[in-house]
PDB file of N, CA and C in Angstrom:
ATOM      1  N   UNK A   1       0.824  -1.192   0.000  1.00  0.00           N
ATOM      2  CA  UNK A   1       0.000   0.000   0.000  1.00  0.00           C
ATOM      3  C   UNK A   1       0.872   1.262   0.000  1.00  0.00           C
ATOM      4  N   UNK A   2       2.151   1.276   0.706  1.00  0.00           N
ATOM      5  CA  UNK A   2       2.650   2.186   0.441  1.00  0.00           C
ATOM      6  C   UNK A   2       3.314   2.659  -0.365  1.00  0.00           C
ATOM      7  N   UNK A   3       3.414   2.045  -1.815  1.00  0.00           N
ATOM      8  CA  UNK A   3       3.764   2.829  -2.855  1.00  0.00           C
ATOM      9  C   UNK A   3       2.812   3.088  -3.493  1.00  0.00           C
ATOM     10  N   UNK A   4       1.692   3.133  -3.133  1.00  0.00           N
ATOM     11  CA  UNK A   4       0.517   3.770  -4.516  1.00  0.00           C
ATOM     12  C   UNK A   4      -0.033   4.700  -3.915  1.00  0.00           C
ATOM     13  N   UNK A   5       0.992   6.325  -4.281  1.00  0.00           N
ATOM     14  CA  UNK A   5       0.904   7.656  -3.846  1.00  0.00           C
ATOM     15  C   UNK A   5      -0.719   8.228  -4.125  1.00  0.00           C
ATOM     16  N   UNK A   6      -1.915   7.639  -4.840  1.00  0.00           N
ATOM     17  CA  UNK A   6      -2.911   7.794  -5.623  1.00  0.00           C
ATOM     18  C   UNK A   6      -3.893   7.253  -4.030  1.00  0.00           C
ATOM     19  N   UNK A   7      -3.772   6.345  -4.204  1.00  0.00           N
ATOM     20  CA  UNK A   7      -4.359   5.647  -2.640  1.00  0.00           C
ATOM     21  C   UNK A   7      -4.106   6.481  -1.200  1.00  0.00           C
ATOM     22  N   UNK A   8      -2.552   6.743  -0.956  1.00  0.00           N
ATOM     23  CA  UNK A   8      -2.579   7.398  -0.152  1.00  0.00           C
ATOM     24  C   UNK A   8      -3.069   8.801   0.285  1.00  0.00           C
ATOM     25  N   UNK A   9      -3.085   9.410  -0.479  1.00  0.00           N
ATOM     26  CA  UNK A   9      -3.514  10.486  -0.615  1.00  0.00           C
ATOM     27  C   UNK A   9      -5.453  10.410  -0.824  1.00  0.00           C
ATOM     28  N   UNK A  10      -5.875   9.447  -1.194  1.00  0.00           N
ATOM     29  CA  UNK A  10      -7.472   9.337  -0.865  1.00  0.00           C
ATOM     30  C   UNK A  10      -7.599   9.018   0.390  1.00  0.00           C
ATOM     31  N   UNK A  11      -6.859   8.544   1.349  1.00  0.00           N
ATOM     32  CA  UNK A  11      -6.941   7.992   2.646  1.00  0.00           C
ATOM     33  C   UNK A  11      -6.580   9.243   3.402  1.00  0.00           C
ATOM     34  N   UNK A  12      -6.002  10.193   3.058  1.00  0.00           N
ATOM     35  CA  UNK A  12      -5.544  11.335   3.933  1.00  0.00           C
ATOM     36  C   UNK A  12      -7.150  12.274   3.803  1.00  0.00           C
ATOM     37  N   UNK A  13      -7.695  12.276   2.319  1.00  0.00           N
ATOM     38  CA  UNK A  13      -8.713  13.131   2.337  1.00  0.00           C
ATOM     39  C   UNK A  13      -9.839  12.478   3.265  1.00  0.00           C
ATOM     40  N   UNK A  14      -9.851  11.007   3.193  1.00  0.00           N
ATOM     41  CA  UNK A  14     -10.865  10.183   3.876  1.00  0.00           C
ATOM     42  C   UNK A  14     -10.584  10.860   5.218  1.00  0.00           C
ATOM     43  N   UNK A  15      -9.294  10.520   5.839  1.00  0.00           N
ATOM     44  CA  UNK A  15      -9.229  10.935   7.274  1.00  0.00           C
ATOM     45  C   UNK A  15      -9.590  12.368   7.384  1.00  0.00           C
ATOM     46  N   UNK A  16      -9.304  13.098   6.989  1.00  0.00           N
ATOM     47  CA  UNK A  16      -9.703  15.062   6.968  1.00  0.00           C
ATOM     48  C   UNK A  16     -11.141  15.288   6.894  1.00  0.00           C
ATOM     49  N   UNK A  17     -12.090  13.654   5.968  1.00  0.00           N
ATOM     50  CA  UNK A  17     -13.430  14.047   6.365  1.00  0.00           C
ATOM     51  C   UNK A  17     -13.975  13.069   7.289  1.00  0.00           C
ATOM     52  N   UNK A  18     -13.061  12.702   7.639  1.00  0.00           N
ATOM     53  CA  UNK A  18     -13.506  11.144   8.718  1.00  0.00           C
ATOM     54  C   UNK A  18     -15.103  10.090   8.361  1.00  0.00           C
ATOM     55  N   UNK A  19     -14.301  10.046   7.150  1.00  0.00           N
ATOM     56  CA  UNK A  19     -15.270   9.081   5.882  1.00  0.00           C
ATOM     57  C   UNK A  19     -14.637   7.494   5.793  1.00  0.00           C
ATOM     58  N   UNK A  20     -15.136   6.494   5.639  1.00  0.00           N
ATOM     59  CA  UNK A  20     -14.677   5.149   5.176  1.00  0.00           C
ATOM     60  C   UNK A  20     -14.405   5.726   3.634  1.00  0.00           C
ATOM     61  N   UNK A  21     -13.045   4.863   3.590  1.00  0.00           N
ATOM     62  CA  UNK A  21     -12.843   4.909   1.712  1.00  0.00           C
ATOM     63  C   UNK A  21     -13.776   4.282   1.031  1.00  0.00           C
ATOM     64  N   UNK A  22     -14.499   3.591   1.292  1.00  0.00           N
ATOM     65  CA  UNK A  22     -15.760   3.333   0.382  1.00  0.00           C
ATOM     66  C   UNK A  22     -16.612   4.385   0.130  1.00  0.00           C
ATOM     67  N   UNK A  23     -17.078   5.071   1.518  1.00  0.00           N
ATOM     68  CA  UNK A  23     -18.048   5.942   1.065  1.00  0.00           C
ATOM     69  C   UNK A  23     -17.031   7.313   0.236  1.00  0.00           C
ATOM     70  N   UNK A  24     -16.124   7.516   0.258  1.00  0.00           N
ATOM     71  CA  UNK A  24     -15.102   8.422  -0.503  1.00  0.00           C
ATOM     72  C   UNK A  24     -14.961   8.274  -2.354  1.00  0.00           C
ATOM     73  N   UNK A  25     -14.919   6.896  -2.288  1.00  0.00           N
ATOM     74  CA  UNK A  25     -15.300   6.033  -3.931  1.00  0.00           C
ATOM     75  C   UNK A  25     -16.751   5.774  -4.152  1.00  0.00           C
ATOM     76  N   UNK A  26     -17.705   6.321  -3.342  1.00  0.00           N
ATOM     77  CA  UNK A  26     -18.837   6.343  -3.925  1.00  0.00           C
ATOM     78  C   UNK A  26     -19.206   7.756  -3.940  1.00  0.00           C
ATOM     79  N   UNK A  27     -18.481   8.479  -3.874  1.00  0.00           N
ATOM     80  CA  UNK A  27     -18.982  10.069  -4.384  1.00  0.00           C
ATOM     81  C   UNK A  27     -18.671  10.110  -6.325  1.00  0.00           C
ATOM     82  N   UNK A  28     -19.281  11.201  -6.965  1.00  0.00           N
ATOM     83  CA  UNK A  28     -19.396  11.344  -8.327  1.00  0.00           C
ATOM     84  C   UNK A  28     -17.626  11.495  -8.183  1.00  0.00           C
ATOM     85  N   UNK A  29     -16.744  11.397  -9.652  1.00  0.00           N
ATOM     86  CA  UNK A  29     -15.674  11.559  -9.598  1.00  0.00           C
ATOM     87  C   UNK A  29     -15.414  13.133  -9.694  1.00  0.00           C
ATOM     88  N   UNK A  30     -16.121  13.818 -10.182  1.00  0.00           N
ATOM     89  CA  UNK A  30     -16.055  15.890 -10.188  1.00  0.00           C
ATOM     90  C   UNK A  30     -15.776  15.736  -8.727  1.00  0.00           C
ATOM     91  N   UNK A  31     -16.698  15.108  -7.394  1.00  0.00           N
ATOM     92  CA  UNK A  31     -16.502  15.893  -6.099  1.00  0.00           C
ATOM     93  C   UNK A  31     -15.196  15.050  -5.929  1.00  0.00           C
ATOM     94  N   UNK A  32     -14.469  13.985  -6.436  1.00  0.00           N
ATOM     95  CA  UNK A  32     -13.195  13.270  -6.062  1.00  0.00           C
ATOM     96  C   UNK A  32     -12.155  13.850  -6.215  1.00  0.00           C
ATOM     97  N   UNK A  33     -12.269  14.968  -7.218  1.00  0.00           N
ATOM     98  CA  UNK A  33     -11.411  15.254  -7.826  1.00  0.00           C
ATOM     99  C   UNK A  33     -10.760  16.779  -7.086  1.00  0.00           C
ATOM    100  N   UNK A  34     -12.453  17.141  -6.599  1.00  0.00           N
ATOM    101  CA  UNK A  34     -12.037  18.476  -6.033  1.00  0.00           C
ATOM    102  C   UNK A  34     -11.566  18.384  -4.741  1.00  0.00           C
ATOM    103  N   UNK A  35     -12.430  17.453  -3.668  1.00  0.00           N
ATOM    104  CA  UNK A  35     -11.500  17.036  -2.927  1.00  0.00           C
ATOM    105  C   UNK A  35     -10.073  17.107  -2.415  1.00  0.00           C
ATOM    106  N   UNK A  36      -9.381  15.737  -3.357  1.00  0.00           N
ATOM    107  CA  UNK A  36      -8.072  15.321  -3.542  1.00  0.00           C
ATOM    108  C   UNK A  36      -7.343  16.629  -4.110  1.00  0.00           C
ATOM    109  N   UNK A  37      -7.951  17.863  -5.127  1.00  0.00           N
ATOM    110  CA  UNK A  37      -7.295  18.654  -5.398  1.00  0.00           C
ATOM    111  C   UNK A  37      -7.122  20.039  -3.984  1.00  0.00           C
ATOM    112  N   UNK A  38      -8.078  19.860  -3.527  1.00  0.00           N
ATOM    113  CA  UNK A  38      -8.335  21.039  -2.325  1.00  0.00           C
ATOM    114  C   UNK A  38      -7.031  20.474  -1.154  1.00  0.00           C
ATOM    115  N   UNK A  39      -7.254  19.417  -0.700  1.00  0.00           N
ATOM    116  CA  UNK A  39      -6.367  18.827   0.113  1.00  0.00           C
ATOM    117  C   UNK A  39      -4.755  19.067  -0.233  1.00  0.00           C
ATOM    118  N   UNK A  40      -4.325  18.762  -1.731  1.00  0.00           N
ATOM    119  CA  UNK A  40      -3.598  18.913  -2.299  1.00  0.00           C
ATOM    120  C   UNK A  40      -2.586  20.731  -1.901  1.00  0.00           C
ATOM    121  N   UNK A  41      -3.870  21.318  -2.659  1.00  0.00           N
ATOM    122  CA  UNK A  41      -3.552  22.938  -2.350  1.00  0.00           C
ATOM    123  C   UNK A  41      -3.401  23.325  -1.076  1.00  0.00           C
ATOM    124  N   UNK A  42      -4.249  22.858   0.146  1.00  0.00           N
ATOM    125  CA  UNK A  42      -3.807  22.835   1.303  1.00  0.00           C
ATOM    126  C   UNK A  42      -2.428  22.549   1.733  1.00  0.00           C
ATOM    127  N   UNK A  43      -1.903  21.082   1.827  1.00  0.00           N
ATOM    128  CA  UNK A  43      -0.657  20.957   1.877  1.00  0.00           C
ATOM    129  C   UNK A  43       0.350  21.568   1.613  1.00  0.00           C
ATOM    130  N   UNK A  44       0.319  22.595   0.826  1.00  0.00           N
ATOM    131  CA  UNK A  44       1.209  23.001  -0.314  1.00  0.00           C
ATOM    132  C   UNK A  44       1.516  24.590   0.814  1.00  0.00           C
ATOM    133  N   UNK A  45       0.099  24.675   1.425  1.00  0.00           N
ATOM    134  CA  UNK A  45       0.409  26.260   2.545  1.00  0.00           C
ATOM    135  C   UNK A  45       1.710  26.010   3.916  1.00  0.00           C
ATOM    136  N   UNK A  46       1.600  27.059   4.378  1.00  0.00           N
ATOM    137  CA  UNK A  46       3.050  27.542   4.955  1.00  0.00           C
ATOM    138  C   UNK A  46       1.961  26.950   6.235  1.00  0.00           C
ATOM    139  N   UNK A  47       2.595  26.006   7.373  1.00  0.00           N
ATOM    140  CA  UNK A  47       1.775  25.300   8.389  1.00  0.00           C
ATOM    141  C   UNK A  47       1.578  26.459   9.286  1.00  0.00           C
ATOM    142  N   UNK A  48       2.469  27.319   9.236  1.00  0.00           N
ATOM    143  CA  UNK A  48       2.303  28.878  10.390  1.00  0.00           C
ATOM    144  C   UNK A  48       1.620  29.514  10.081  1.00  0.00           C
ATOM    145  N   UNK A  49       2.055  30.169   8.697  1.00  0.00           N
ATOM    146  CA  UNK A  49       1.101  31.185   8.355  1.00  0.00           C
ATOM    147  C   UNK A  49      -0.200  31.274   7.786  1.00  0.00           C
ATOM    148  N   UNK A  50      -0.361  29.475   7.119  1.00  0.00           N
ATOM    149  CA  UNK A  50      -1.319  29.245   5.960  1.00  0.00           C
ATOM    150  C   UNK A  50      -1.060  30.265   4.474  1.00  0.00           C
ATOM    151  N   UNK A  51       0.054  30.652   4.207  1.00  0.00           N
ATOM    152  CA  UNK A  51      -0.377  31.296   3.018  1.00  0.00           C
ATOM    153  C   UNK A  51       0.862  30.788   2.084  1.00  0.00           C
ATOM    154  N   UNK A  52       0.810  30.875   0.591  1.00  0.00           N
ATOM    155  CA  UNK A  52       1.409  29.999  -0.239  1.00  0.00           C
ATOM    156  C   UNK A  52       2.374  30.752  -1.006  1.00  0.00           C
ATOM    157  N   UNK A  53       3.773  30.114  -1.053  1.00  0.00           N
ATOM    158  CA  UNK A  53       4.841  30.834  -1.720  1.00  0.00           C
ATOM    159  C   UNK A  53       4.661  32.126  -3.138  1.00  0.00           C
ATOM    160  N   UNK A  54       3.487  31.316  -4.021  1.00  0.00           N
ATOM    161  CA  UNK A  54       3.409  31.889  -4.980  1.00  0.00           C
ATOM    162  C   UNK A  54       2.440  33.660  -4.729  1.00  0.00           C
ATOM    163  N   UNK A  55       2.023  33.190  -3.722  1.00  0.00           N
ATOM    164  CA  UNK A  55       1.343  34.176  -3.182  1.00  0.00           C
ATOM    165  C   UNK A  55       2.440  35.485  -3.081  1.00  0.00           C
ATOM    166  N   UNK A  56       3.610  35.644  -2.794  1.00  0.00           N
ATOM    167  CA  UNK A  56       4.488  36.454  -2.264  1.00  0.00           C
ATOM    168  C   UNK A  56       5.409  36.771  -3.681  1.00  0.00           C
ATOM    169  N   UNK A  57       5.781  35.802  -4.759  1.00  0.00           N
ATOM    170  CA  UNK A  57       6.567  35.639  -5.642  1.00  0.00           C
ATOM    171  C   UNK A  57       6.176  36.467  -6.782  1.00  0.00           C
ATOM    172  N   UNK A  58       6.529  37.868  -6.867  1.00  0.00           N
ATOM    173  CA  UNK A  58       6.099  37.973  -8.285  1.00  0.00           C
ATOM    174  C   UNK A  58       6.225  37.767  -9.662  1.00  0.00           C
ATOM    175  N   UNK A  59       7.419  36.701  -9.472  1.00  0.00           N
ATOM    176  CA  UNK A  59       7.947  35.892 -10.834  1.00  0.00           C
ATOM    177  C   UNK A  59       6.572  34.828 -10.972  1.00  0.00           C
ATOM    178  N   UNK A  60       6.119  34.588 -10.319  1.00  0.00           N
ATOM    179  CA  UNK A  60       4.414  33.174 -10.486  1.00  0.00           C
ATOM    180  C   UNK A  60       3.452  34.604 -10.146  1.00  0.00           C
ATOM    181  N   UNK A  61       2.921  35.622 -10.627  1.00  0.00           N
ATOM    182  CA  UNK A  61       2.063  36.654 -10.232  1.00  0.00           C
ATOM    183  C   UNK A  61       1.678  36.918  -8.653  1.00  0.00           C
ATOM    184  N   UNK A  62       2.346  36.823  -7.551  1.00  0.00           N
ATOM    185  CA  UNK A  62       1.944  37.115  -6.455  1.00  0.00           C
ATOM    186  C   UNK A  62       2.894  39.167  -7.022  1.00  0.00           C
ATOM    187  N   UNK A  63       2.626  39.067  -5.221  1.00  0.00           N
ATOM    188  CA  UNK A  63       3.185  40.183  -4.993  1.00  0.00           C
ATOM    189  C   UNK A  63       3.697  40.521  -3.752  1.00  0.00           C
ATOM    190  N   UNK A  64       5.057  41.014  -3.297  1.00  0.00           N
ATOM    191  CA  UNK A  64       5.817  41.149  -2.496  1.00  0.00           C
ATOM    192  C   UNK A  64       5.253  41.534  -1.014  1.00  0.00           C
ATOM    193  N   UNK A  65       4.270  42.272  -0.953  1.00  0.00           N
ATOM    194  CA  UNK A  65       3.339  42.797   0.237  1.00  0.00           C
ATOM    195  C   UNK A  65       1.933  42.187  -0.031  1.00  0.00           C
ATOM    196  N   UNK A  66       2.086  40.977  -0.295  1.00  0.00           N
ATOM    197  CA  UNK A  66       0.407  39.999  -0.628  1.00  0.00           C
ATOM    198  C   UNK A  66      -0.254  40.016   0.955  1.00  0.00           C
ATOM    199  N   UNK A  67       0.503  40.424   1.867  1.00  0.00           N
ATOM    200  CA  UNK A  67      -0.394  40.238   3.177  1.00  0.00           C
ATOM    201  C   UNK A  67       0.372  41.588   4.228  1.00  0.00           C
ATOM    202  N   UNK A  68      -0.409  41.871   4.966  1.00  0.00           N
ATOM    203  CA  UNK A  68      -0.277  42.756   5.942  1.00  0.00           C
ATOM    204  C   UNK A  68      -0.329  42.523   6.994  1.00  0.00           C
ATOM    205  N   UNK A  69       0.778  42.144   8.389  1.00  0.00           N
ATOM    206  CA  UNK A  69       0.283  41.889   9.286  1.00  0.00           C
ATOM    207  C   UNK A  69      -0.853  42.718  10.221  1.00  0.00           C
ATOM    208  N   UNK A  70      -1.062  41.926  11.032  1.00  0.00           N
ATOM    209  CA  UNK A  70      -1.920  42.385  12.226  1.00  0.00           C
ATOM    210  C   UNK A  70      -2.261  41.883  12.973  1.00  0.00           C
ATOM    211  N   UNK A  71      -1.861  42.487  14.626  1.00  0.00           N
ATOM    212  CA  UNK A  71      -2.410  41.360  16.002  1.00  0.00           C
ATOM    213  C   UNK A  71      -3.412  40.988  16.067  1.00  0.00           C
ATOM    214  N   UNK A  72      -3.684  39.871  16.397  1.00  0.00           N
ATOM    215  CA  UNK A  72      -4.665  39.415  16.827  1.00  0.00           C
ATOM    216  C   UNK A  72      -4.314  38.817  18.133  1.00  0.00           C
ATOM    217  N   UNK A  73      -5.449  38.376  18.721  1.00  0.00           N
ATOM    218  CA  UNK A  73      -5.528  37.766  20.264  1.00  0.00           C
ATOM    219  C   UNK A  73      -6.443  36.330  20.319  1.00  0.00           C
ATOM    220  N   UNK A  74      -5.922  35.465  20.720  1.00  0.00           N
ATOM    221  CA  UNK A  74      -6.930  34.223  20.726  1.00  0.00           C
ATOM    222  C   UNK A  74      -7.029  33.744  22.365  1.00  0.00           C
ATOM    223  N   UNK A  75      -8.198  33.821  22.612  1.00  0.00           N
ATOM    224  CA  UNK A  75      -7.965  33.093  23.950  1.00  0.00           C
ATOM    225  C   UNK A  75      -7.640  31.400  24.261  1.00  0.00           C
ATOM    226  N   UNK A  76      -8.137  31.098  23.229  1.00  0.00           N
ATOM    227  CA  UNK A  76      -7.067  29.556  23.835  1.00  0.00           C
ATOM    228  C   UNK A  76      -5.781  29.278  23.617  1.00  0.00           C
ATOM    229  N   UNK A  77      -5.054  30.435  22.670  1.00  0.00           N
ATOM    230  CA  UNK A  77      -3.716  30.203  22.661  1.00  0.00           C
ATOM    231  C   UNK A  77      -3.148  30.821  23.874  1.00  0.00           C
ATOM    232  N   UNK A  78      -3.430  31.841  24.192  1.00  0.00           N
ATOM    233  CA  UNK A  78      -3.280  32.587  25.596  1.00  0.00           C
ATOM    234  C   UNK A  78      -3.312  31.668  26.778  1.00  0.00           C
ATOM    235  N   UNK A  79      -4.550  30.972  27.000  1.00  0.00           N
ATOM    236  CA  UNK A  79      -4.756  29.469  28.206  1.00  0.00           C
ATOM    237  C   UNK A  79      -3.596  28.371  27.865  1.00  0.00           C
ATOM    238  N   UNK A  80      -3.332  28.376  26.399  1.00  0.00           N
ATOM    239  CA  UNK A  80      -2.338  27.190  26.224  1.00  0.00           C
ATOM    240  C   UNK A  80      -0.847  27.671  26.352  1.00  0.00           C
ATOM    241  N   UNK A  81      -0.608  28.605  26.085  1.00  0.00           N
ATOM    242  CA  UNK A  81       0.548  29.536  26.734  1.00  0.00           C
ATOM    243  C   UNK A  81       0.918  29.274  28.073  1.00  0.00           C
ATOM    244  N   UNK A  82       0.336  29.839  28.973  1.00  0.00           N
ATOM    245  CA  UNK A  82       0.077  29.828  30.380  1.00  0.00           C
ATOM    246  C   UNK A  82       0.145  28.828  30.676  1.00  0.00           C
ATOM    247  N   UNK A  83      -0.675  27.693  30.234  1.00  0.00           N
ATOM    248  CA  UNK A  83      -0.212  26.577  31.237  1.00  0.00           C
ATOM    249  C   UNK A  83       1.228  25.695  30.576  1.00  0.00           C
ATOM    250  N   UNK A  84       1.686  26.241  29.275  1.00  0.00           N
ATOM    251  CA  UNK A  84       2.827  25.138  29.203  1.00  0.00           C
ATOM    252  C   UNK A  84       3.865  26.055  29.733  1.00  0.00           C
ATOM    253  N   UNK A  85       3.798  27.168  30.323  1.00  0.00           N
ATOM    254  CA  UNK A  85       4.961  27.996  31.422  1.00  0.00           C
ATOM    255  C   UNK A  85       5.027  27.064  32.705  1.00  0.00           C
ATOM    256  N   UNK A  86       4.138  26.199  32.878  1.00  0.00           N
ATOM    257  CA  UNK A  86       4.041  25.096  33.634  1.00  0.00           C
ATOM    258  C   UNK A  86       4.551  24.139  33.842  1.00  0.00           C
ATOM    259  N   UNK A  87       5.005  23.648  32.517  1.00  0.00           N
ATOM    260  CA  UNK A  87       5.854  22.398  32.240  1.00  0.00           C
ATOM    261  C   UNK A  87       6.949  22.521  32.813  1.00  0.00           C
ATOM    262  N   UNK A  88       7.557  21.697  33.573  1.00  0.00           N
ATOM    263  CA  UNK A  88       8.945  21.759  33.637  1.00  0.00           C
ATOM    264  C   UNK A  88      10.035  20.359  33.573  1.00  0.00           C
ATOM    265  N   UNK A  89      10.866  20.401  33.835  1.00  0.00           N
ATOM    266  CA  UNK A  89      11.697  19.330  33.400  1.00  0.00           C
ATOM    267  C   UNK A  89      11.186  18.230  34.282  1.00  0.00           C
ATOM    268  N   UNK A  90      11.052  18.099  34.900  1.00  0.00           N
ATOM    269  CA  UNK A  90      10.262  16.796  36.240  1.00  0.00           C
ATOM    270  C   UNK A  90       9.166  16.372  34.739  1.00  0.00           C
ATOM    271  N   UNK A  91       8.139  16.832  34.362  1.00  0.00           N
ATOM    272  CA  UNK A  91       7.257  16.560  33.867  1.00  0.00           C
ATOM    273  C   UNK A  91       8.135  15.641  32.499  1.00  0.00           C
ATOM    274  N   UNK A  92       9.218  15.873  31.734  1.00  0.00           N
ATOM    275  CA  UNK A  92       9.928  14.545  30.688  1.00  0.00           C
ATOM    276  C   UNK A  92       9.536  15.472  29.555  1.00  0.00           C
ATOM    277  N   UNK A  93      10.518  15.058  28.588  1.00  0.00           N
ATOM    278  CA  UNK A  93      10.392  15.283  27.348  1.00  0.00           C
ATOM    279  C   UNK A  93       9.440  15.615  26.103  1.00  0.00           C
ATOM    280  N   UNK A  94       8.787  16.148  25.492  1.00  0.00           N
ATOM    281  CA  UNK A  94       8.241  15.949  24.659  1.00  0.00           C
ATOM    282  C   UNK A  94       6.613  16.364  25.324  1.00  0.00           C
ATOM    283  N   UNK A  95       6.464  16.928  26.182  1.00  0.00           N
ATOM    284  CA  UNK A  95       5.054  17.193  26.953  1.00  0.00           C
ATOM    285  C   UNK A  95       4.965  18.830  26.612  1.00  0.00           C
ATOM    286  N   UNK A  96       3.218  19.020  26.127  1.00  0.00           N
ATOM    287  CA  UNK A  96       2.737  19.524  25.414  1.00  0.00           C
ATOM    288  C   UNK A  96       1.103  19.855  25.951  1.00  0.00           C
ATOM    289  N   UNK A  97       0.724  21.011  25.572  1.00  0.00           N
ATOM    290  CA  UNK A  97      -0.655  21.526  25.955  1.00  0.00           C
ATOM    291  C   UNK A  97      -1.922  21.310  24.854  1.00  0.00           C
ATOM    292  N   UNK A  98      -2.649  20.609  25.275  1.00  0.00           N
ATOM    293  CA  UNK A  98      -3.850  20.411  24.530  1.00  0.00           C
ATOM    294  C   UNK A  98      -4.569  21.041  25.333  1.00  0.00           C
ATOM    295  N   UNK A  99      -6.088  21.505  24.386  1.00  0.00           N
ATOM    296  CA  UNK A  99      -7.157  22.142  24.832  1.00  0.00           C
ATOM    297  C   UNK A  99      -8.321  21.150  24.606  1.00  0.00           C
ATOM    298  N   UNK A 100      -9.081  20.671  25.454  1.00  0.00           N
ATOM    299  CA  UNK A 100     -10.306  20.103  25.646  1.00  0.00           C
ATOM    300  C   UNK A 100     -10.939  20.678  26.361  1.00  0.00           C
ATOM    301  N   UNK A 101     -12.818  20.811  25.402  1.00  0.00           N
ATOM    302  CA  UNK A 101     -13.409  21.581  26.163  1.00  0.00           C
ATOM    303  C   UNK A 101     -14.118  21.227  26.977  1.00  0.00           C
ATOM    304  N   UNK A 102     -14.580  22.002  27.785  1.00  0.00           N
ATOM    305  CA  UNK A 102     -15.047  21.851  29.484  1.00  0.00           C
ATOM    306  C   UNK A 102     -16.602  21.830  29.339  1.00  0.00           C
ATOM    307  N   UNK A 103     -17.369  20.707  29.561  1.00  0.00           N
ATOM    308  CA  UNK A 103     -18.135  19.555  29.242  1.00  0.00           C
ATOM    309  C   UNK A 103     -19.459  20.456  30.467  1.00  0.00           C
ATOM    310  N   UNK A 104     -18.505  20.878  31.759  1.00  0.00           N
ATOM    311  CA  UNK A 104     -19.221  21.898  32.805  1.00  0.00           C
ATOM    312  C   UNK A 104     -20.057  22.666  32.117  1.00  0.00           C
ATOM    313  N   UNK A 105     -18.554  23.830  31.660  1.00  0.00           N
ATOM    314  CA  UNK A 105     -19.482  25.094  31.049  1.00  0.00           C
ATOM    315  C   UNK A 105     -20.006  24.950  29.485  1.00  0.00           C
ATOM    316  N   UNK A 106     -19.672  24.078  29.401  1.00  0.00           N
ATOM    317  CA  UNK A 106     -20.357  24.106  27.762  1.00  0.00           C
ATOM    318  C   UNK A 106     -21.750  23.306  27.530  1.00  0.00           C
ATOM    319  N   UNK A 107     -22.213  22.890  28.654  1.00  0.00           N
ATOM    320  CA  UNK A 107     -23.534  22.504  28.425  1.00  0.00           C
ATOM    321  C   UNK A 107     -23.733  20.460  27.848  1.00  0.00           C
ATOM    322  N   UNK A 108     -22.192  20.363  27.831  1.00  0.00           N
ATOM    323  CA  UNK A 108     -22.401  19.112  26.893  1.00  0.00           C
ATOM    324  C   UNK A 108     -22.099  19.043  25.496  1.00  0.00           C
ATOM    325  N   UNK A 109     -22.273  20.178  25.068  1.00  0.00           N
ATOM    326  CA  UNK A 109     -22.548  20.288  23.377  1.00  0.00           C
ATOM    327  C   UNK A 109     -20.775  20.079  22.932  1.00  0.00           C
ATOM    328  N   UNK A 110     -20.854  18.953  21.898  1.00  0.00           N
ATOM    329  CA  UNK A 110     -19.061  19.024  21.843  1.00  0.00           C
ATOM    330  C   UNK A 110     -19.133  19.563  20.556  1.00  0.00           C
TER     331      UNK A 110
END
């Protein structure tokens, strides 16, 4: 299985829609295609910034100032901040902050 780059890559879109590959091969081949191509173009973005080389390049038509920064504030990166100032060496290697939500205040609704 792992050399048929065609397969793998339907199994990555399967997992991204958390679909059985059957029901993935029973869609029309137009939505297969867009799919596997969307996923595709995804991959291809900057994992930090989300935005794509050609975007910036004006030799492929981007342009040098294609984006402008600006702060923003998120509160769960802020909570996940804070508590991995927490971590410390006692706690081992490779330990990391996940956010799961709170089942209390949220009513249940996941």
């Amino acid at each position: 299985m792992g050399a048929d780059r065609g397969l793998l890559l339907e199994l990555d879109v399967c997992a991204e829609y958390r679909i059985p590959h059957s029901a993935f091969l029973s869609w029309d081949q137009d939505d297969r295609d867009k799919a596997l191509w969307h996923h595709i173009w995804r991959r291809q973005e900057c994992p930090n910034c989300r935005t794509r080389e050609e975007e910036w390049d004006e030799s492929r038509g981007g342009y040098r100032y294609a984006y402008v920064p600006e702060k923003a504030r998120c509160r769960g990166c802020e909570v996940k901040e804070q508590a991995q100032e927490t971590v410390t060496s006692e706690d081992g290697r490779g330990v990391y902050i996940t956010l799961i939500k709170n089942e209390e205040v949220a009513g249940g609704d996941a």
